[in-house]
Protein backbone atom coordinates (compact mmCIF):
# COMPACT_ATOMS: atom_id res chain seq x y z
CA UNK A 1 -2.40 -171.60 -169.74
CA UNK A 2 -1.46 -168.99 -167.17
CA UNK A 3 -1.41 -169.39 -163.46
CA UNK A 4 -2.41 -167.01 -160.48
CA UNK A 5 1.08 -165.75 -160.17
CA UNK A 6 1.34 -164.80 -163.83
CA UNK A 7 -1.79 -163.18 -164.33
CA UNK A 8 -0.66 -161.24 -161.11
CA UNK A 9 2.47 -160.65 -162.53
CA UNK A 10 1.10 -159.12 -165.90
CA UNK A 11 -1.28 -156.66 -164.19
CA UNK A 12 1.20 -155.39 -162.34
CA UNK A 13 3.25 -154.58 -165.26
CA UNK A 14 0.14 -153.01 -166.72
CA UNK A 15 -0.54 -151.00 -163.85
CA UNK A 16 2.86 -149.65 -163.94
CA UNK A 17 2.87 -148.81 -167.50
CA UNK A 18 -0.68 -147.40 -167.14
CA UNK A 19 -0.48 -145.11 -164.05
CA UNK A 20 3.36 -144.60 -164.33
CA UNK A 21 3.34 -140.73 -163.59
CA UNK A 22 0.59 -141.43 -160.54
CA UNK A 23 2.89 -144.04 -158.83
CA UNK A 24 5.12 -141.92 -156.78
CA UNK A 25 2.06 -139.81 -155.63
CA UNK A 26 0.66 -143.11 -154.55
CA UNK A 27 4.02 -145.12 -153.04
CA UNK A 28 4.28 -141.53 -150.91
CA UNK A 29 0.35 -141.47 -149.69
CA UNK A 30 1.01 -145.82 -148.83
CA UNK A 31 3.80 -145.02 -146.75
CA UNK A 32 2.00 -142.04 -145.03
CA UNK A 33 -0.81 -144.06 -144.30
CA UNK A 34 1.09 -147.35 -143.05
CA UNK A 35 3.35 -144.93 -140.58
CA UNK A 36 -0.42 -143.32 -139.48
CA UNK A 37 -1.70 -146.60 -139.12
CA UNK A 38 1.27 -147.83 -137.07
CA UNK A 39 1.43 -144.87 -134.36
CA UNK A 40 -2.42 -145.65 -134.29
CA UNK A 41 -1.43 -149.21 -133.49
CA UNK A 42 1.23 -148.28 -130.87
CA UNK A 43 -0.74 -145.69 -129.35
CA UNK A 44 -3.80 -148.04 -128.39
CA UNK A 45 -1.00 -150.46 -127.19
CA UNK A 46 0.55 -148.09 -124.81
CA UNK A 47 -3.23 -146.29 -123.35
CA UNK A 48 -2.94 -149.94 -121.45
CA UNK A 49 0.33 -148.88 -119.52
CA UNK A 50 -1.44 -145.84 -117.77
CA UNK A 51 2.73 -145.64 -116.38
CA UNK A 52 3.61 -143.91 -119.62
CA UNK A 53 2.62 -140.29 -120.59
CA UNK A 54 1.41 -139.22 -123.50
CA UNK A 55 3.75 -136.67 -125.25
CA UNK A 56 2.14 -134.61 -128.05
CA UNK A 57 4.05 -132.09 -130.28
CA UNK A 58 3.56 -128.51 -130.33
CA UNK A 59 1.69 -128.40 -126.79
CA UNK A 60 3.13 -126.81 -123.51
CA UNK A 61 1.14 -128.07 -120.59
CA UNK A 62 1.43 -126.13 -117.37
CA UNK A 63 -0.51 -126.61 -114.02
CA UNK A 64 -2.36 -123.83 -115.66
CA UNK A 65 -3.41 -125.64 -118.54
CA UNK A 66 -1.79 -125.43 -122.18
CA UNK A 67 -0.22 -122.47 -123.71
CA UNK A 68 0.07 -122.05 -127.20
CA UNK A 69 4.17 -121.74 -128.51
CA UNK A 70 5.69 -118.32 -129.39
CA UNK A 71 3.99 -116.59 -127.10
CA UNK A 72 5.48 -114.57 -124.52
CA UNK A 73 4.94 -113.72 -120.93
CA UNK A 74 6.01 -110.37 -119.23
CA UNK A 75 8.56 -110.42 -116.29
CA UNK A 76 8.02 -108.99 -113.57
């Protein structure tokens, strides 16, 4: 009869022809999660190598403390 592969095989096909306007919606939130999952990943790596700072984006840290961007100070 059929083996594992085939049946595999089939139900993908089915699943394509099913779900086919979903699947770009869903390839798009798979790759979003694997790249979330991967800085994850790398992050925990690197909070071992105290050495290496952590950078985020959209943050200016001062000896004051952070700022929030677009703002402006007056000169004096």
């Amino acid at each position: 009869m059929f083996g594992l592969s085939e049946l595999a095989i089939i139900l993908l096909v089915v699943i394509a022809v099913l779900c086919a306007k979903k699947l770009p919606e869903l390839a798009r939130s798979a790759g979003k999660s694997t790249r979330i999952l991967k800085a994850e990943a790398r992050a925990m790596k690197d909070e071992d190598d105290p050495a290496v700072p952590r950078v985020i984006q959209g943050e200016t840290v001062t000896p004051d403390g952070p700022k929030p961007q677009g703002t402006q100070q007056p000169r004096p």
